[in-house]
PDB file of N, CA and C in Angstrom:
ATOM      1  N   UNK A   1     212.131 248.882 188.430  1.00  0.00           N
ATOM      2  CA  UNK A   1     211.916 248.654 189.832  1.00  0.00           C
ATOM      3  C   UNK A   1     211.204 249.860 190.419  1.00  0.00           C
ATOM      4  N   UNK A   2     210.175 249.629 191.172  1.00  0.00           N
ATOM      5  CA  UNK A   2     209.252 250.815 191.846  1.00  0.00           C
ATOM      6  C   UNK A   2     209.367 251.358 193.308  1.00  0.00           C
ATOM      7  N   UNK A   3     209.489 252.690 193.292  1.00  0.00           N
ATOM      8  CA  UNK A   3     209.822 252.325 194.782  1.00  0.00           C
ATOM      9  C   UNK A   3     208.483 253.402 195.734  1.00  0.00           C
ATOM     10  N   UNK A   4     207.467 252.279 195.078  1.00  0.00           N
ATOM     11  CA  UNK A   4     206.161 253.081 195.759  1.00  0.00           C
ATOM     12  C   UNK A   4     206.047 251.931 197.241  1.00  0.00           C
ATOM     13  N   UNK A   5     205.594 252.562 197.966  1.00  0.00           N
ATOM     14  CA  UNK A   5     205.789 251.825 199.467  1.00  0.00           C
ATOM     15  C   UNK A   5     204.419 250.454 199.268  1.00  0.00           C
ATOM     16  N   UNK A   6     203.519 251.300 198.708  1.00  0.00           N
ATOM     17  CA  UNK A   6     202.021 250.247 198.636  1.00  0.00           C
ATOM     18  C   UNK A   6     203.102 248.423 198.203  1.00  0.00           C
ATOM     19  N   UNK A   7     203.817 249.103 197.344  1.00  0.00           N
ATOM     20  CA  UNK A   7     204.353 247.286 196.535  1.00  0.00           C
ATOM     21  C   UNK A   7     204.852 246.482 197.672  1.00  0.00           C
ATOM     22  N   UNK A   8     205.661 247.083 198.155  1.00  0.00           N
ATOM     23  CA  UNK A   8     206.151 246.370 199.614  1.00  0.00           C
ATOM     24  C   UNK A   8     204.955 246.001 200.711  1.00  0.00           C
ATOM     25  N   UNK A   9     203.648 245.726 200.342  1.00  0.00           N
ATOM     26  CA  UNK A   9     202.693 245.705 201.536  1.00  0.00           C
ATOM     27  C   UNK A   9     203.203 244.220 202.594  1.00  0.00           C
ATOM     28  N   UNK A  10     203.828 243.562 202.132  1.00  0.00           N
ATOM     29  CA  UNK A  10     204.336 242.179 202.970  1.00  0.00           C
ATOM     30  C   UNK A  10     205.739 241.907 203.213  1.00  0.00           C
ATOM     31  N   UNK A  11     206.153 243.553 202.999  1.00  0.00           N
ATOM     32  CA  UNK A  11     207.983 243.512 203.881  1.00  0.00           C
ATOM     33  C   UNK A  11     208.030 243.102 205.136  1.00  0.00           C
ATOM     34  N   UNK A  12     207.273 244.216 206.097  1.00  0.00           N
ATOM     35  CA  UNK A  12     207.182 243.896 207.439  1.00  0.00           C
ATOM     36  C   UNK A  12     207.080 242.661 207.813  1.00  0.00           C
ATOM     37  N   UNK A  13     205.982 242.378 207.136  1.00  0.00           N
ATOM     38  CA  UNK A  13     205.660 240.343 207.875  1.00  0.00           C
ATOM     39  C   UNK A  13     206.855 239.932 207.619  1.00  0.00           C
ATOM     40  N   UNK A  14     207.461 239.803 206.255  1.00  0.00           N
ATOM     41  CA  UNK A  14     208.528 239.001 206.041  1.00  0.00           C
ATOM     42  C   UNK A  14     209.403 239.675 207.038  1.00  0.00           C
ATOM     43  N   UNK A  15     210.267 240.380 207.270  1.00  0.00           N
ATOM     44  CA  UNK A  15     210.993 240.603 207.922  1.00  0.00           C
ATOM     45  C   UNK A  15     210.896 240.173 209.526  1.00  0.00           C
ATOM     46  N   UNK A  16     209.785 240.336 209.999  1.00  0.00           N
ATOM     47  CA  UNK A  16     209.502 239.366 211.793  1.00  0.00           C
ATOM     48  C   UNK A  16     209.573 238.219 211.479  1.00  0.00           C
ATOM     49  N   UNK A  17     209.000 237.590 210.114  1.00  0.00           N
ATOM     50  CA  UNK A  17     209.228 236.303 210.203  1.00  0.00           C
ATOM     51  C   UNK A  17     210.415 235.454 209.807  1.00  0.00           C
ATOM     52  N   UNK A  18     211.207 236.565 209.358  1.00  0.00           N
ATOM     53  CA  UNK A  18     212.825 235.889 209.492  1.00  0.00           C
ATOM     54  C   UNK A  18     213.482 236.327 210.771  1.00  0.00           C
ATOM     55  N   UNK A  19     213.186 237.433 211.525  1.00  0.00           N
ATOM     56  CA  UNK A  19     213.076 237.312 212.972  1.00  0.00           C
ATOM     57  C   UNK A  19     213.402 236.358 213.705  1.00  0.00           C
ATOM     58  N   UNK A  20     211.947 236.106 213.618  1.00  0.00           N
ATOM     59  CA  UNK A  20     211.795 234.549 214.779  1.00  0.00           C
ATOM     60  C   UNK A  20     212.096 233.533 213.985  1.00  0.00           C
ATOM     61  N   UNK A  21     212.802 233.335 212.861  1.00  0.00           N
ATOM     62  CA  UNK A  21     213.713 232.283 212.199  1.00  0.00           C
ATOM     63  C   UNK A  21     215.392 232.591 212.913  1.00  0.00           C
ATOM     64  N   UNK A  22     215.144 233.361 212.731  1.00  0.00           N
ATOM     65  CA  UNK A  22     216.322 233.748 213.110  1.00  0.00           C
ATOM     66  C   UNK A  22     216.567 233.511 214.995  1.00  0.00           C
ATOM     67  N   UNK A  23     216.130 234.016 215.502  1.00  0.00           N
ATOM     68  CA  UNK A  23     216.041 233.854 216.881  1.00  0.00           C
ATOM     69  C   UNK A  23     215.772 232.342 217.220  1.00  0.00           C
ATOM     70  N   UNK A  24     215.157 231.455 216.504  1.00  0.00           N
ATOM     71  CA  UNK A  24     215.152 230.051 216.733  1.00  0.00           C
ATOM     72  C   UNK A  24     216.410 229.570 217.160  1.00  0.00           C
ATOM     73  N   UNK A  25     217.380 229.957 215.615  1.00  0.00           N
ATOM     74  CA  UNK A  25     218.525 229.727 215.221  1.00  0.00           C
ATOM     75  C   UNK A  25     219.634 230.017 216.582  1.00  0.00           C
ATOM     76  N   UNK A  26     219.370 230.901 216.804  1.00  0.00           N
ATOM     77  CA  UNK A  26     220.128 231.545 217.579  1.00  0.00           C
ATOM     78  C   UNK A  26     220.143 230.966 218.768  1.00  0.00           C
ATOM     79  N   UNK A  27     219.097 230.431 219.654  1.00  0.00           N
ATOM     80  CA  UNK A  27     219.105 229.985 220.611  1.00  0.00           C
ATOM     81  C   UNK A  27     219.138 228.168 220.610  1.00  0.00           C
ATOM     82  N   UNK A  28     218.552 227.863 219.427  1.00  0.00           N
ATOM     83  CA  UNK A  28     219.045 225.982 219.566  1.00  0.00           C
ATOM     84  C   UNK A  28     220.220 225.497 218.943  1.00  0.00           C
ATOM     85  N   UNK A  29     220.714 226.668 218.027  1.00  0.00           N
ATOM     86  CA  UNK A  29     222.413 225.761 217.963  1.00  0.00           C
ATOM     87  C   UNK A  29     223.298 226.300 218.723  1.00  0.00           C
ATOM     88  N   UNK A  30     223.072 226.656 219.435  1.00  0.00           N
ATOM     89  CA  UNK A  30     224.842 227.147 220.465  1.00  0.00           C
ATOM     90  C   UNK A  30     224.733 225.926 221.429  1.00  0.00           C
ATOM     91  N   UNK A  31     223.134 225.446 221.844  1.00  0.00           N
ATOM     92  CA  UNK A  31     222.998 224.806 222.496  1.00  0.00           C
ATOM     93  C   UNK A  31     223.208 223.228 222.125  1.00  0.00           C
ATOM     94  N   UNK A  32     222.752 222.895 221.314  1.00  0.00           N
ATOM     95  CA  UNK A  32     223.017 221.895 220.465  1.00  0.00           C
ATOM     96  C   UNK A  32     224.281 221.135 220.275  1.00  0.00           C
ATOM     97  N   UNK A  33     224.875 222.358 220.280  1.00  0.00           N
ATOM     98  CA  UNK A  33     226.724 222.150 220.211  1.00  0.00           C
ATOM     99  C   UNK A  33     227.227 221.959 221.196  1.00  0.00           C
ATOM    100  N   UNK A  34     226.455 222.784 222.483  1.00  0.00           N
ATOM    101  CA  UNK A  34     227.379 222.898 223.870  1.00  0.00           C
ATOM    102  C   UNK A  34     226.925 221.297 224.031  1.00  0.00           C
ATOM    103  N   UNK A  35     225.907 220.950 223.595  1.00  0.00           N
ATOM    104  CA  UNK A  35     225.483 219.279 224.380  1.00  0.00           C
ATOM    105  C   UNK A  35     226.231 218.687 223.476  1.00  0.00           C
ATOM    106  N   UNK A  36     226.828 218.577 222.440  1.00  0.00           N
ATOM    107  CA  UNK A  36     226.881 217.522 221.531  1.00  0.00           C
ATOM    108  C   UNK A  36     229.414 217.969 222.440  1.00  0.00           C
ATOM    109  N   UNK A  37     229.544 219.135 222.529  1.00  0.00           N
ATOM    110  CA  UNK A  37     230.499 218.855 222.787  1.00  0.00           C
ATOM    111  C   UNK A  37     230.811 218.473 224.261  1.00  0.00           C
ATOM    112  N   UNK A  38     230.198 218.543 225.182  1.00  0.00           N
ATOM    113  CA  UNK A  38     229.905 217.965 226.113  1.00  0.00           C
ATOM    114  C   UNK A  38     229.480 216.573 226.517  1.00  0.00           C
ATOM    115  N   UNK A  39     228.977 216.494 225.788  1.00  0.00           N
ATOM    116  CA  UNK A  39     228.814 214.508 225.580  1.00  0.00           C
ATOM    117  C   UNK A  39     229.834 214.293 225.185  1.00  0.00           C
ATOM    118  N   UNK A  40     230.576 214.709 224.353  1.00  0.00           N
ATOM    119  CA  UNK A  40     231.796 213.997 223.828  1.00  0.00           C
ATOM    120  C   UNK A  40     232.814 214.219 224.517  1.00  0.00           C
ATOM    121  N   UNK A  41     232.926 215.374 225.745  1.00  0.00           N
ATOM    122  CA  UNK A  41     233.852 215.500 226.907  1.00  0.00           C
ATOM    123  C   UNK A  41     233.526 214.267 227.855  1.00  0.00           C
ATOM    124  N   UNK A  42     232.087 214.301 228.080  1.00  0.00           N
ATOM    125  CA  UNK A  42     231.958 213.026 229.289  1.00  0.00           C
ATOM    126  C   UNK A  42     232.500 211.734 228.604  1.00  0.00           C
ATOM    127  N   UNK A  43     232.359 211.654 227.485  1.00  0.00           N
ATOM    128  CA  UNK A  43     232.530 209.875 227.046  1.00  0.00           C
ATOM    129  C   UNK A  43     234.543 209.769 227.589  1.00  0.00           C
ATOM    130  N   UNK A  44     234.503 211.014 227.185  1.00  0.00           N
ATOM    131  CA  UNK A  44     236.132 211.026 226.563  1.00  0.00           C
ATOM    132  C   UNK A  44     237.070 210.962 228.356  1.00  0.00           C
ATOM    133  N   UNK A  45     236.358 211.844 229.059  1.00  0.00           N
ATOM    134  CA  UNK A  45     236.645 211.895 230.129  1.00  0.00           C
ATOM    135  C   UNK A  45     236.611 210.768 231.577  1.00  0.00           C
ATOM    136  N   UNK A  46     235.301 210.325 231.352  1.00  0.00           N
ATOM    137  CA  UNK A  46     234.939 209.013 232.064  1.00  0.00           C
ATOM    138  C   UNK A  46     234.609 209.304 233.659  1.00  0.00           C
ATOM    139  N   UNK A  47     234.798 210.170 234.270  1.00  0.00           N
ATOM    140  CA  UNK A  47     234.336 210.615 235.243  1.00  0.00           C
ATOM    141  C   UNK A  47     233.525 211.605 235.182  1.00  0.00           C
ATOM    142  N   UNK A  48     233.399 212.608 234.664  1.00  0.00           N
ATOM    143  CA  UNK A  48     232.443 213.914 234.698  1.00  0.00           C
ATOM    144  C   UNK A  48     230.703 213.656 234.160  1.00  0.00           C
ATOM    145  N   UNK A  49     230.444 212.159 234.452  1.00  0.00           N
ATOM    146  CA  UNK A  49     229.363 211.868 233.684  1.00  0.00           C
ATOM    147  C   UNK A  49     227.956 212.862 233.018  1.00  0.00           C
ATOM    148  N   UNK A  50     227.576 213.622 233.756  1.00  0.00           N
ATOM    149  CA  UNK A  50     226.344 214.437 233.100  1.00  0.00           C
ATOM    150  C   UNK A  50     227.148 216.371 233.030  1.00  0.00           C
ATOM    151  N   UNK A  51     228.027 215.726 233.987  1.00  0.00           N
ATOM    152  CA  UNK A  51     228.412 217.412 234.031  1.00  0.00           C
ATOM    153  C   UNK A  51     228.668 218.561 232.985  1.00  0.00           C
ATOM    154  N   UNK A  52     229.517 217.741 232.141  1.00  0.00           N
ATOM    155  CA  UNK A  52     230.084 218.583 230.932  1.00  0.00           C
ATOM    156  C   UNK A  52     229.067 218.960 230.360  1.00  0.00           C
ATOM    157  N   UNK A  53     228.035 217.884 230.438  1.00  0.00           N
ATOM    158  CA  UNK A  53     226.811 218.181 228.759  1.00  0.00           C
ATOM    159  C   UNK A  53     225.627 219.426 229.373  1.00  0.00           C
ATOM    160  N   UNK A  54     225.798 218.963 230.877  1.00  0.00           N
ATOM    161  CA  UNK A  54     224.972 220.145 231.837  1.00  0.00           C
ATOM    162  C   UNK A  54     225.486 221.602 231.470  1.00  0.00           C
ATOM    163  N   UNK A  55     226.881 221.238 231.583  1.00  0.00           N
ATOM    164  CA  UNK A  55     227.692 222.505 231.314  1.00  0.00           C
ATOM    165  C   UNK A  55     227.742 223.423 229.716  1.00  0.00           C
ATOM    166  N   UNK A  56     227.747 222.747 228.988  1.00  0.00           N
ATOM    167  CA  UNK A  56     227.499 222.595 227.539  1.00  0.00           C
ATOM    168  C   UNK A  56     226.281 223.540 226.993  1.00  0.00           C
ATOM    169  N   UNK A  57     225.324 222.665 228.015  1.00  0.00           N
ATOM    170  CA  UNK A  57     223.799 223.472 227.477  1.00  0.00           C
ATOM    171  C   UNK A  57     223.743 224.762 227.878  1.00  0.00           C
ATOM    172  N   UNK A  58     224.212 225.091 228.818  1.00  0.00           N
ATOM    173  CA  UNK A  58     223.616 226.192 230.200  1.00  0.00           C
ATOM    174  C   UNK A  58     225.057 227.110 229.585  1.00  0.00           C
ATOM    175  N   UNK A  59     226.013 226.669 228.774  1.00  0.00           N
ATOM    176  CA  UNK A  59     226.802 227.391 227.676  1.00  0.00           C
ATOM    177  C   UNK A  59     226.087 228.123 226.763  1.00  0.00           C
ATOM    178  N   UNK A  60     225.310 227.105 225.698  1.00  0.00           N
ATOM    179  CA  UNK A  60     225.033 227.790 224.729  1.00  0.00           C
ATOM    180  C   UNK A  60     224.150 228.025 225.078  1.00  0.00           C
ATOM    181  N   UNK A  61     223.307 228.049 225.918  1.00  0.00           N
ATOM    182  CA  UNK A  61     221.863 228.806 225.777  1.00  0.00           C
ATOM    183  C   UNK A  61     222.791 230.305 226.556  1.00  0.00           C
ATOM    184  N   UNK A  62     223.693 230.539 227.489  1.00  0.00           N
ATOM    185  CA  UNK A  62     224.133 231.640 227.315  1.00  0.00           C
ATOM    186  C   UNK A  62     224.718 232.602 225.964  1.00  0.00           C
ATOM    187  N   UNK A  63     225.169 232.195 225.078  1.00  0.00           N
ATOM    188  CA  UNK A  63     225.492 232.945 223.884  1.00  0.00           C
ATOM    189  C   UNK A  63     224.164 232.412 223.032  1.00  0.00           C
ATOM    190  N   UNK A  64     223.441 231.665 223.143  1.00  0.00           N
ATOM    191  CA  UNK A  64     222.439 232.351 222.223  1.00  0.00           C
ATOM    192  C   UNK A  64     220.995 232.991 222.890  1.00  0.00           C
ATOM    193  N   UNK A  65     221.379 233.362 224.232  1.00  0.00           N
ATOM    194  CA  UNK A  65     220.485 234.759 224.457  1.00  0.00           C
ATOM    195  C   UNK A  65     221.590 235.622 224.366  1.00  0.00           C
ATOM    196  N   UNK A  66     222.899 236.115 223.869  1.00  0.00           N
ATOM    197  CA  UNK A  66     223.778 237.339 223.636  1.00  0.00           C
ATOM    198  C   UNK A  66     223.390 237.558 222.531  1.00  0.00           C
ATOM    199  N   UNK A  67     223.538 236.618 221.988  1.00  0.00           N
ATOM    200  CA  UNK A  67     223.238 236.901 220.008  1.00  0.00           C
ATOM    201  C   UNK A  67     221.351 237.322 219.978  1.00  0.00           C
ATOM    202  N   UNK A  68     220.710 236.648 220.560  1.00  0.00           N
ATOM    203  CA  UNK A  68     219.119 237.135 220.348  1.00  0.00           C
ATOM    204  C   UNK A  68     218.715 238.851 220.730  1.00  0.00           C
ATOM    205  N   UNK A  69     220.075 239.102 222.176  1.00  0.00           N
ATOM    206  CA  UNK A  69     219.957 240.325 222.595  1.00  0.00           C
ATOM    207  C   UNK A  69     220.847 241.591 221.534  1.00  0.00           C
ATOM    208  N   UNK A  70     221.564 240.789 220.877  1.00  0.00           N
ATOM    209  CA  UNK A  70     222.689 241.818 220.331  1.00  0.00           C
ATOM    210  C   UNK A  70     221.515 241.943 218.817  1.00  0.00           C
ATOM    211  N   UNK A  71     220.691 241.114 218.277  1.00  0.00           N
ATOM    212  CA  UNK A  71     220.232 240.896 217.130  1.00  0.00           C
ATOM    213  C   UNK A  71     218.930 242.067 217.452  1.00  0.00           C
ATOM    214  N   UNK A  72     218.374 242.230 218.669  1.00  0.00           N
ATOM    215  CA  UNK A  72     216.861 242.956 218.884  1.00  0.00           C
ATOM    216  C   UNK A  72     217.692 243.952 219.008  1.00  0.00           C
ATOM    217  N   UNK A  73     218.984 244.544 219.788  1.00  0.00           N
ATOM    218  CA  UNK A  73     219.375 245.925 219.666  1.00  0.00           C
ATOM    219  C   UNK A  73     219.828 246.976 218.395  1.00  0.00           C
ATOM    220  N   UNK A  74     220.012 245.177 217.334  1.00  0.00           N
ATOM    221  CA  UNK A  74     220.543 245.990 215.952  1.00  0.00           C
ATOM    222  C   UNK A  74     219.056 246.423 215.268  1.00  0.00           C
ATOM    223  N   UNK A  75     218.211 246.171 215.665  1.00  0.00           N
ATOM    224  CA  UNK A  75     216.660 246.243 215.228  1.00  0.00           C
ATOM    225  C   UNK A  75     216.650 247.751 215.204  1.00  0.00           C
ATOM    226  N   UNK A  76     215.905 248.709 213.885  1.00  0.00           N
ATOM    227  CA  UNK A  76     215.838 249.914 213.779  1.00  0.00           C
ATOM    228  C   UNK A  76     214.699 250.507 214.403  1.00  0.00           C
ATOM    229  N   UNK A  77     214.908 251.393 215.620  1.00  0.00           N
ATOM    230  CA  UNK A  77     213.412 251.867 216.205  1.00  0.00           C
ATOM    231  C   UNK A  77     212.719 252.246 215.731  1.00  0.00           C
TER     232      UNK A  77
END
């Protein structure tokens, strides 16, 4: 194994581009979930018709901008 820097010429790319794999991740399944458990509060509930799933989304898109923000601060300057 070599550990001349030239061999690594396509670390960097790879690494942003699991990045913004990553940051995808991060922000469409919290959300995904908050709607999918939220729909299943309104069905279950019968009065709260759009609310829960409103509530749901505007959930996970809050924890997955925590996780996108906590993920760019673990980033090495």
């Amino acid at each position: 194994m070599s550990t001349n820097p030239k061999d690594n010429g396509n670390a960097g790319f790879y690494r942003a581009l699991a990045l913004v794999g990553q940051v995808g991740f991060y922000i469409a399944l919290p959300m995904v979930l908050g709607a999918f458990l939220g729909r299943f509060l309104d069905t279950s509930l019968h009065d709260t018709a759009p609310l829960a799933t409103i509530f749901g989304l505007l959930l996970g898109l809050a924890i997955g901008i925590a996780l996108v923000v906590r993920a760019i601060n673990r980033l090495p300057s």
